[in-house]
PDB file of N, CA and C in Angstrom:
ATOM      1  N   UNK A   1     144.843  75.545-109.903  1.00  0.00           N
ATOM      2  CA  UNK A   1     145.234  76.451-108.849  1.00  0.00           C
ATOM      3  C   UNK A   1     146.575  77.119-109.145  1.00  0.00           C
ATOM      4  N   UNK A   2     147.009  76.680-109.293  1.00  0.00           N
ATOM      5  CA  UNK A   2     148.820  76.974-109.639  1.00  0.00           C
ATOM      6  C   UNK A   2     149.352  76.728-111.063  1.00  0.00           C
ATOM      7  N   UNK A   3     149.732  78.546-111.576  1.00  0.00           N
ATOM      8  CA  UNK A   3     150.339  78.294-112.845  1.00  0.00           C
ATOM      9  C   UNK A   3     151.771  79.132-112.994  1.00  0.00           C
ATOM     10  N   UNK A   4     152.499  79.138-113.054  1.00  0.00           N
ATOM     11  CA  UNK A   4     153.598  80.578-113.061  1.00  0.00           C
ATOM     12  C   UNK A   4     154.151  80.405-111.331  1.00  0.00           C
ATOM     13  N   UNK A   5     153.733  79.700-110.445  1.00  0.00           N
ATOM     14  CA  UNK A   5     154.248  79.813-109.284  1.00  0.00           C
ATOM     15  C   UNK A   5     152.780  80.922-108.552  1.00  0.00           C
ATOM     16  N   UNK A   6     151.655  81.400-109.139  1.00  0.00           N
ATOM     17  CA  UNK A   6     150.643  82.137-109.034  1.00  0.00           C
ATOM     18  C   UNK A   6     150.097  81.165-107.918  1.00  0.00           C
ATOM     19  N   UNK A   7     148.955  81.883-107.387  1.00  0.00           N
ATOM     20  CA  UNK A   7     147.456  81.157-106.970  1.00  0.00           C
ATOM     21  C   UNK A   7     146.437  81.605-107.922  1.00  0.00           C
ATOM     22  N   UNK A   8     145.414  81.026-107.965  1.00  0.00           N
ATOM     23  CA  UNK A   8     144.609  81.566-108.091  1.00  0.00           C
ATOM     24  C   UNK A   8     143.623  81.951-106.941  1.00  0.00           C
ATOM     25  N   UNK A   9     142.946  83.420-107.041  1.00  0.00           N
ATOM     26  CA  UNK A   9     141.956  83.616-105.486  1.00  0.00           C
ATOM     27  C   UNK A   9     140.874  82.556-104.815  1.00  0.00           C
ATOM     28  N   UNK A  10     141.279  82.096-103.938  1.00  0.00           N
ATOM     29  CA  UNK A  10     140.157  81.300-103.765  1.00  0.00           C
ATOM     30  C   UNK A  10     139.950  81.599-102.450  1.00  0.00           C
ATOM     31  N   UNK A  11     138.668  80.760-101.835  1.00  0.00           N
ATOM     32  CA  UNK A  11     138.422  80.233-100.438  1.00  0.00           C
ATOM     33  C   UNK A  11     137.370  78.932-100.402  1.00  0.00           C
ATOM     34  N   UNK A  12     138.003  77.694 -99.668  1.00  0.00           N
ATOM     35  CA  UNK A  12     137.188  76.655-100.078  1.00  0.00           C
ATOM     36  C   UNK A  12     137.444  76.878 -98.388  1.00  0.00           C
ATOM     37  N   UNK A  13     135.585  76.208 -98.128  1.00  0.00           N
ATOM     38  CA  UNK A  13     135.333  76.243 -96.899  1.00  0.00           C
ATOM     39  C   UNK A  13     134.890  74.797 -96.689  1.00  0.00           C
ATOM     40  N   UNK A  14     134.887  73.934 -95.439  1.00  0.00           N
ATOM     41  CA  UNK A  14     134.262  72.321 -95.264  1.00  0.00           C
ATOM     42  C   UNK A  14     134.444  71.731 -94.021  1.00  0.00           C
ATOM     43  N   UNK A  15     133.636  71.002 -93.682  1.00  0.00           N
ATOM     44  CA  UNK A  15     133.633  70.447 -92.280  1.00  0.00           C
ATOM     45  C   UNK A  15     134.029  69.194 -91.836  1.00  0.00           C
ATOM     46  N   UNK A  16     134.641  68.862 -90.659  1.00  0.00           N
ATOM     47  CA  UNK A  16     134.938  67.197 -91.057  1.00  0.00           C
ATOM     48  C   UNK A  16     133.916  66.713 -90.470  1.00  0.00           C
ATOM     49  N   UNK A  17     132.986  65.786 -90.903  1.00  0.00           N
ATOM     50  CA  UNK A  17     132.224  65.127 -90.298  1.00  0.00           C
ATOM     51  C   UNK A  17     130.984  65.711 -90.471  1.00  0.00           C
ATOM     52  N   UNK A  18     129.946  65.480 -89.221  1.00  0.00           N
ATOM     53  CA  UNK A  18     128.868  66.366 -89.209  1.00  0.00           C
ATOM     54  C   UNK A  18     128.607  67.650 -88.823  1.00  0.00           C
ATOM     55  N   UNK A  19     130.202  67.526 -87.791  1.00  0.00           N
ATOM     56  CA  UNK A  19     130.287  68.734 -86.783  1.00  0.00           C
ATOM     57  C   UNK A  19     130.619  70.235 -87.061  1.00  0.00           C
ATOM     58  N   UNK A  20     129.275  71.173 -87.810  1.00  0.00           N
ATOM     59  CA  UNK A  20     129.403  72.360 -88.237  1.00  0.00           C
ATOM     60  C   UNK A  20     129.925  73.811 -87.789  1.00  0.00           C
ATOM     61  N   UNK A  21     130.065  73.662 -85.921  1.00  0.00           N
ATOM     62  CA  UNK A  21     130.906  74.187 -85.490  1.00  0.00           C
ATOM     63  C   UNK A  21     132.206  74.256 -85.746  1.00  0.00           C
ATOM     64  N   UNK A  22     132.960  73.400 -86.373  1.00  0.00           N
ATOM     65  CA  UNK A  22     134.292  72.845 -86.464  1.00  0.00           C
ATOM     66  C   UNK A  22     134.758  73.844 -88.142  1.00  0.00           C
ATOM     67  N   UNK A  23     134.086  74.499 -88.649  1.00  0.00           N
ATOM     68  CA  UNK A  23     134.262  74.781 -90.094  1.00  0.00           C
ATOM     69  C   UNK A  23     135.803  75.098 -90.490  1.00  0.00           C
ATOM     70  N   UNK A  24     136.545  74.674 -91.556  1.00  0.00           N
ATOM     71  CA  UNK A  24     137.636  74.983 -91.829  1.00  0.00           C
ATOM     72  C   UNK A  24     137.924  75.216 -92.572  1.00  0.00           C
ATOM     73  N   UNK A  25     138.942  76.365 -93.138  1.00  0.00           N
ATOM     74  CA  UNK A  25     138.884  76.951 -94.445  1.00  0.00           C
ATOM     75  C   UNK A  25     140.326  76.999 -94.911  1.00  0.00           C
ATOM     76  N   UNK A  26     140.100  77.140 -96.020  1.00  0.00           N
ATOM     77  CA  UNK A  26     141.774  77.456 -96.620  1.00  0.00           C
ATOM     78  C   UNK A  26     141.602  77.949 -97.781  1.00  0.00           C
ATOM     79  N   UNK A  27     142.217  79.105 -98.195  1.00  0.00           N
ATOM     80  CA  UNK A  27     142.017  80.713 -98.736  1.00  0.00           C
ATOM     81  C   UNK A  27     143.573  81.032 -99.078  1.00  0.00           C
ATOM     82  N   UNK A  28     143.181  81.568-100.388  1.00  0.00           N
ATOM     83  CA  UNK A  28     144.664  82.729-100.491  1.00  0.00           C
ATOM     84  C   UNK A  28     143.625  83.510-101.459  1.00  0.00           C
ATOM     85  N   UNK A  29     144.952  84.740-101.099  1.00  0.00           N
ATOM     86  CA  UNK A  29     144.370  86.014-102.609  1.00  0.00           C
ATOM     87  C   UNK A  29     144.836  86.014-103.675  1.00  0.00           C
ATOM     88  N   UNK A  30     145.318  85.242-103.889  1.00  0.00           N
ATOM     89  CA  UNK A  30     146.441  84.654-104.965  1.00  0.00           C
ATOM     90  C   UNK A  30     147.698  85.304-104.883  1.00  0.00           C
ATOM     91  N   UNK A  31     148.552  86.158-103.820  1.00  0.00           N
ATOM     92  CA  UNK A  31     149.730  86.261-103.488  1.00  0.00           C
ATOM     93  C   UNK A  31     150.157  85.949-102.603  1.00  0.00           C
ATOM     94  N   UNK A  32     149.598  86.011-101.498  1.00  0.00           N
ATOM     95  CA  UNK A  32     150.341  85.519-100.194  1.00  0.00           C
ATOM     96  C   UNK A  32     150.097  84.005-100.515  1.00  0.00           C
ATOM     97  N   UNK A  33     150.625  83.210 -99.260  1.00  0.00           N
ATOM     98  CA  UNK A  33     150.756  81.900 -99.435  1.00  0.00           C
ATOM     99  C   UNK A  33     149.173  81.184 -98.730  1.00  0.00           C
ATOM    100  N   UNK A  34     148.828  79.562 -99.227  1.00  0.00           N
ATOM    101  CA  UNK A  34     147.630  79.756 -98.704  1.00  0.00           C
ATOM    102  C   UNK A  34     147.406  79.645 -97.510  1.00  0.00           C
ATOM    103  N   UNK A  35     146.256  79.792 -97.166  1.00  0.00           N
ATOM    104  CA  UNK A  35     146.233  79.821 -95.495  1.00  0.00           C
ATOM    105  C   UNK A  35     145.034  78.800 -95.133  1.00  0.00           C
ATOM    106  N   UNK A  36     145.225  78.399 -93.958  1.00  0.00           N
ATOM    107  CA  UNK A  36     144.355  77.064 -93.280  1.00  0.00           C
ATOM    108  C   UNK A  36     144.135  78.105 -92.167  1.00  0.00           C
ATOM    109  N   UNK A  37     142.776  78.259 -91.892  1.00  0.00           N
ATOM    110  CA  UNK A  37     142.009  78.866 -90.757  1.00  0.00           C
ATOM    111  C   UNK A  37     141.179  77.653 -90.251  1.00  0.00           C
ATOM    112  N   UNK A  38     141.185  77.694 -88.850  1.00  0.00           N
ATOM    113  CA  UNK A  38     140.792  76.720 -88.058  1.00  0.00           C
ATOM    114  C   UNK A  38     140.003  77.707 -87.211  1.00  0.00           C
ATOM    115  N   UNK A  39     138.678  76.851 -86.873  1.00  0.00           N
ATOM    116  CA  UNK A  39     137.997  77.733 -85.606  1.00  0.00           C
ATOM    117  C   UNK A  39     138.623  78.094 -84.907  1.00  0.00           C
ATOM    118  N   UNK A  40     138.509  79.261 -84.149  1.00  0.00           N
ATOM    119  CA  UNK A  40     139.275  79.965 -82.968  1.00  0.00           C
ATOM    120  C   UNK A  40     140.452  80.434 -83.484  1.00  0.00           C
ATOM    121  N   UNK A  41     140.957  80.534 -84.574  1.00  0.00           N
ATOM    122  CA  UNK A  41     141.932  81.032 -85.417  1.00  0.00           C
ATOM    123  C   UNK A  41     141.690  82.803 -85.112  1.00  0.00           C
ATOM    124  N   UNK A  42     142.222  83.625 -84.873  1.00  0.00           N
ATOM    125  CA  UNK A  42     142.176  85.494 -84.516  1.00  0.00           C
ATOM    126  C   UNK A  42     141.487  86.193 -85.817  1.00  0.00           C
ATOM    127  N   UNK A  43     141.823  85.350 -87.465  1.00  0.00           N
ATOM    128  CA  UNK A  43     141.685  86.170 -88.663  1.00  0.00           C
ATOM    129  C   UNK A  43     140.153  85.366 -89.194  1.00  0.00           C
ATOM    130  N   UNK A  44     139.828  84.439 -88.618  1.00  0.00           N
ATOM    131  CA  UNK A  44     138.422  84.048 -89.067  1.00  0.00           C
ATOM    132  C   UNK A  44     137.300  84.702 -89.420  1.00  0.00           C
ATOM    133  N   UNK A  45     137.086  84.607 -90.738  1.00  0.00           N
ATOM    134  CA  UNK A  45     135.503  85.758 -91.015  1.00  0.00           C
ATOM    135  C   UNK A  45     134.408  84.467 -91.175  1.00  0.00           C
ATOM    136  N   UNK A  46     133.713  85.364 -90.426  1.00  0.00           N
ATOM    137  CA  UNK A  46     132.010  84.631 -90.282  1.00  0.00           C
ATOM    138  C   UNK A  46     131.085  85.527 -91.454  1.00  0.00           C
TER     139      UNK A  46
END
């Protein structure tokens, strides 16, 4: 993930448990810093 102080682009998505409503993600574009989206989060893409 990290070389030079870089990201690399990612988005890893996963659930805790069984509960698939709950989905949680954590994403960068490889410049900004990464980000943890939680359901009900405003920037969430479905």
């Amino acid at each position: 993930f990290f070389s030079s102080g870089e990201t690399t682009p990612f988005e890893l998505e996963f659930t805790v448990g069984s509960e698939t409503d709950y989905t949680q993600i954590l994403a960068s574009d490889g410049i900004s810093p990464i980000k943890w989206r939680q359901p009900g989060d405003e920037d969430e893409v479905e």
